[in-house]
Protein backbone atom coordinates (compact mmCIF):
# COMPACT_ATOMS: atom_id res chain seq x y z
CA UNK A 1 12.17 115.06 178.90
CA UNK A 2 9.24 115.77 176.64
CA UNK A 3 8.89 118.83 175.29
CA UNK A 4 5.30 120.73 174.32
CA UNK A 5 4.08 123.64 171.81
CA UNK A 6 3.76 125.78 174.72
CA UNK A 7 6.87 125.38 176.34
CA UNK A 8 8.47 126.14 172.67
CA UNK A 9 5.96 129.70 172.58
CA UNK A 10 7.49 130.60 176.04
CA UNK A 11 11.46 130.25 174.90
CA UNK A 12 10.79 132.16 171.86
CA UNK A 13 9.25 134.71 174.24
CA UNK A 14 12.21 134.91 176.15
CA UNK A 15 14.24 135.06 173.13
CA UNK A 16 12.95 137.65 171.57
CA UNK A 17 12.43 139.81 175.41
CA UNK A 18 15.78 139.34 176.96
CA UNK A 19 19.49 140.57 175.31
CA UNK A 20 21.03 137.67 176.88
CA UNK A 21 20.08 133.89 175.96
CA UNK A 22 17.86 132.24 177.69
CA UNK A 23 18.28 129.08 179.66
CA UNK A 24 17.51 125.99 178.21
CA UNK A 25 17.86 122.54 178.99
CA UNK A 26 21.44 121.06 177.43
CA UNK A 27 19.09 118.92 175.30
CA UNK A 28 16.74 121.19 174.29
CA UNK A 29 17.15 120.62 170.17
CA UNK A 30 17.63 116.73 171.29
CA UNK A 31 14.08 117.16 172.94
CA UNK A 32 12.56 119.71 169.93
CA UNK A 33 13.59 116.36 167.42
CA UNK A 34 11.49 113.91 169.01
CA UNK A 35 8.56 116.39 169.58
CA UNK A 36 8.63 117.04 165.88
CA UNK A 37 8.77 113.38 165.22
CA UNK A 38 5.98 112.58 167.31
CA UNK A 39 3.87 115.47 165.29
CA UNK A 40 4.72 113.88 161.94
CA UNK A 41 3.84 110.32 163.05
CA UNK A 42 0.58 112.00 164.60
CA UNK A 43 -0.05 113.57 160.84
CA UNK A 44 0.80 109.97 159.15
CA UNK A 45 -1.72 108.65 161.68
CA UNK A 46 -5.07 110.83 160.96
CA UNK A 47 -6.25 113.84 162.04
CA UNK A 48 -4.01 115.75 159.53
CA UNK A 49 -5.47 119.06 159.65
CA UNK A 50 -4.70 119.64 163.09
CA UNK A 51 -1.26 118.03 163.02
CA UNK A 52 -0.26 119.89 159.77
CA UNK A 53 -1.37 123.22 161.74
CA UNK A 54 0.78 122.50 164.96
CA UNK A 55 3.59 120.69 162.81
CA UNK A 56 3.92 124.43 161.23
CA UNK A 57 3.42 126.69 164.17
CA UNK A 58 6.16 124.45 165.86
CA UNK A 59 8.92 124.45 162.84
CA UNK A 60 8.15 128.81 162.65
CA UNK A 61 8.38 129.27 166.11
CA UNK A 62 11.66 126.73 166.31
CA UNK A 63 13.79 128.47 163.39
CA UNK A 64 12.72 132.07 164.77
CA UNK A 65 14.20 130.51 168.32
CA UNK A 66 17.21 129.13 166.62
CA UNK A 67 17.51 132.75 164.65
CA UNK A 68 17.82 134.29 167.84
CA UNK A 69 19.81 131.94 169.59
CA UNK A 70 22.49 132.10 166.98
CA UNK A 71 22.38 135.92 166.28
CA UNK A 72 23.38 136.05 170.69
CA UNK A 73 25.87 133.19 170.36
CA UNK A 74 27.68 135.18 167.35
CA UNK A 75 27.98 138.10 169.72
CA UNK A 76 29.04 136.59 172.53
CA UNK A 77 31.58 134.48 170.88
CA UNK A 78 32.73 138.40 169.41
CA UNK A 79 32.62 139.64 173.28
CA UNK A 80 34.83 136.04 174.80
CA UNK A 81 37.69 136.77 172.15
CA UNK A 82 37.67 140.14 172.78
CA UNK A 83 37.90 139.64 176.66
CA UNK A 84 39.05 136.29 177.01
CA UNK A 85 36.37 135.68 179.07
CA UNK A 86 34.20 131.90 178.17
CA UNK A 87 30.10 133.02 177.77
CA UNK A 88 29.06 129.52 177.21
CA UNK A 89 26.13 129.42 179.70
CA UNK A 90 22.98 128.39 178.76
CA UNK A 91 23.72 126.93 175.99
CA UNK A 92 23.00 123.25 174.02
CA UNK A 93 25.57 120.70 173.64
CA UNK A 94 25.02 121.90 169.64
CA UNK A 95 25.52 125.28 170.51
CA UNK A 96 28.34 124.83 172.88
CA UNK A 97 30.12 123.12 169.81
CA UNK A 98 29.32 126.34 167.13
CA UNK A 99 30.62 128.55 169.95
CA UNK A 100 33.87 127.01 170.80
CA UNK A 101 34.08 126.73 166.96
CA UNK A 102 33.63 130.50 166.68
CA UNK A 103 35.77 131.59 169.04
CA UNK A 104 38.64 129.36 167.79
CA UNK A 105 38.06 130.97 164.16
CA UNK A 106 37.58 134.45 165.28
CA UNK A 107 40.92 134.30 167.58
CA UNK A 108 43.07 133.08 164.32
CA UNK A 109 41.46 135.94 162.48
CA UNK A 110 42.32 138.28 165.11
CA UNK A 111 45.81 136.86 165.32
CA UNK A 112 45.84 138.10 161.49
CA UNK A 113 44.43 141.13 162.24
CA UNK A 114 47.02 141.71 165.03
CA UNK A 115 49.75 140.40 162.73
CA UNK A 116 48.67 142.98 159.98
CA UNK A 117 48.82 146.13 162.55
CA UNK A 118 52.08 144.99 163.85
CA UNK A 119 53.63 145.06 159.93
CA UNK A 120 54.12 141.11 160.51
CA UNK A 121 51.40 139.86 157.87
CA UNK A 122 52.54 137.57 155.39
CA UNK A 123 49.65 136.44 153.21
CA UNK A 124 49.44 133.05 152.39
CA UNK A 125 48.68 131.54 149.22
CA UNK A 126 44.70 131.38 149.45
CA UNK A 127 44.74 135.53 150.49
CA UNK A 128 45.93 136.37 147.24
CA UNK A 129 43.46 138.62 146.09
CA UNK A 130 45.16 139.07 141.95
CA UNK A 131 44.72 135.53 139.33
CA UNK A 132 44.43 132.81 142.19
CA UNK A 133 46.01 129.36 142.34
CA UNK A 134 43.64 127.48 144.04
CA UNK A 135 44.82 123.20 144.58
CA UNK A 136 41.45 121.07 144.09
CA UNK A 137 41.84 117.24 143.77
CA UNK A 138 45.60 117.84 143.48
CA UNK A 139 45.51 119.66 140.63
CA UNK A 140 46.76 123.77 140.29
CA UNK A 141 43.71 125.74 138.85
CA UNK A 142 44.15 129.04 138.15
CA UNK A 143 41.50 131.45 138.56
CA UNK A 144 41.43 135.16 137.10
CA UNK A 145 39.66 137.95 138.37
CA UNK A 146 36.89 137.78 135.70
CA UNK A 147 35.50 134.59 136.94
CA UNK A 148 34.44 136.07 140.28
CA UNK A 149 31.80 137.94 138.98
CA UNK A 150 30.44 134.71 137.40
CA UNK A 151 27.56 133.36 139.18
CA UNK A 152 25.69 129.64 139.07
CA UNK A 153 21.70 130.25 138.27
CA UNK A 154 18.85 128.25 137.93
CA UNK A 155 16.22 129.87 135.17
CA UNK A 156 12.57 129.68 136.94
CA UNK A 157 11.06 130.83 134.00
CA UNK A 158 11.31 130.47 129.53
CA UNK A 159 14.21 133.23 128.83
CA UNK A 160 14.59 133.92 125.41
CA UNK A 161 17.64 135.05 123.47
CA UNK A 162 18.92 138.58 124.55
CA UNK A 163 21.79 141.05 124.27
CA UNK A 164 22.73 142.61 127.52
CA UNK A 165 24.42 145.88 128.07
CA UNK A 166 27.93 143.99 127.82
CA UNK A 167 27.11 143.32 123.98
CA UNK A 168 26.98 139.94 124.90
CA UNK A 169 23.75 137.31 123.29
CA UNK A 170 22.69 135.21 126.22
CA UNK A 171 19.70 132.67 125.76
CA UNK A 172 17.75 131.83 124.96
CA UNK A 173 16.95 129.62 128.53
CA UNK A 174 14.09 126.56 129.42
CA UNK A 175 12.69 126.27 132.56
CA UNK A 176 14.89 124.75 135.20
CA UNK A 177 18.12 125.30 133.17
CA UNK A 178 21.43 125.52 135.15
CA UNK A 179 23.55 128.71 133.84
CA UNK A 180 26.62 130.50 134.54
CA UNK A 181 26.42 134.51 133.98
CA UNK A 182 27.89 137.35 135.15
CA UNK A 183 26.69 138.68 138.44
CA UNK A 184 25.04 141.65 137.20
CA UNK A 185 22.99 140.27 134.46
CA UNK A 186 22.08 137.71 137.02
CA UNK A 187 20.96 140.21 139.57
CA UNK A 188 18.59 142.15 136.40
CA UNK A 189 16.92 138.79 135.74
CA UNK A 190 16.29 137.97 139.31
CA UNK A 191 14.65 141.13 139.74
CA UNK A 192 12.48 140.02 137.38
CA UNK A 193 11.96 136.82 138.97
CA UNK A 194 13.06 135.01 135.62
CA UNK A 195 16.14 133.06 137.94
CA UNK A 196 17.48 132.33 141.31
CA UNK A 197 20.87 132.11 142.40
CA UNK A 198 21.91 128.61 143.73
């Protein structure tokens, strides 16, 4: 089935109107692909301007659909482990799939949750919340406490050398540099706009 801008408009409408989901066809994000694809192969084609315009109301309108979509299928996914009851309907064969996946995650969580008010818990190995021993590539790496609050930054901007309130020099920085630094020297330089956080 071939899908157009307008029909798009009116499940965002819907989306945005209603609490519950909408209906949409089972291949609706099968149908939204080759719509998009025609669009781009219209823009490689000539008459760019127009394309480029449609091509970008289409991809907005899409994610703020998908947004939506996902927020209701979190929630319901919530409501069909909390009363057993499968919400499914309406959905895409994609979102069919993240739901089921959900719901299968959430129910082991609450099987935790259960096991911890019934005095029953045992943590395992990865729920250790003290120094960590975490198994990558077969090898034991242990990880303390510290390195949490270490996060992986990308400098958008020249940083020269400084001393931060943890008497620490840091810097100086080039453009596009990859960095490790504590999280809250991190979040004072990305309110300055000088990194971002990868």
């Amino acid at each position: 089935m071939e899908i157009s801008f307008d029909e798009i408009r009116s499940i965002q409408r819907k989306e945005r109107n209603i609490a519950s989901l909408s209906e949409v066809d089972p291949d609706f994000y099968r149908d939204l692909v080759k719509y998009i694809k025609k669009l781009l192969d219209g823009y490689d084609k000539g008459n760019k301007l127009e394309n480029a315009r449609v091509l970008e109301n289409t991809i907005k309108v899409s994610r703020d659909i998908m947004e939506k979509r996902l927020q209701k299928i979190v929630l319901k996914a919530l409501k069909a482990v909390k009363t057993g009851e499968y919400l499914a309907k309406g959905m895409t064969r994609e979102e069919r799939r993240l739901y089921d996946d959900l719901v299968e995650v959430l129910r082991n969580y609450k099987s935790v949750m259960d096991a911890i008010l019934s005095g029953d818990y045992e943590p395992r190995r990865e729920d250790k919340t003290e120094d960590e021993t975490i198994e990558a590539d077969g090898r034991e790496t242990v990880i303390n406490e510290e390195d949490k609050n270490i996060v992986l930054v990308r400098t958008r901007k020249a940083i020269p050398r400084f001393v931060a309130p943890d008497g620490n020099e840091y810097g100086p920085y080039g453009v596009n540099e990859i960095v490790k630094m504590p999280t809250e020297i991190a979040d004072v330089l990305r309110e300055q706009d000088l990194i971002e956080l990868i």
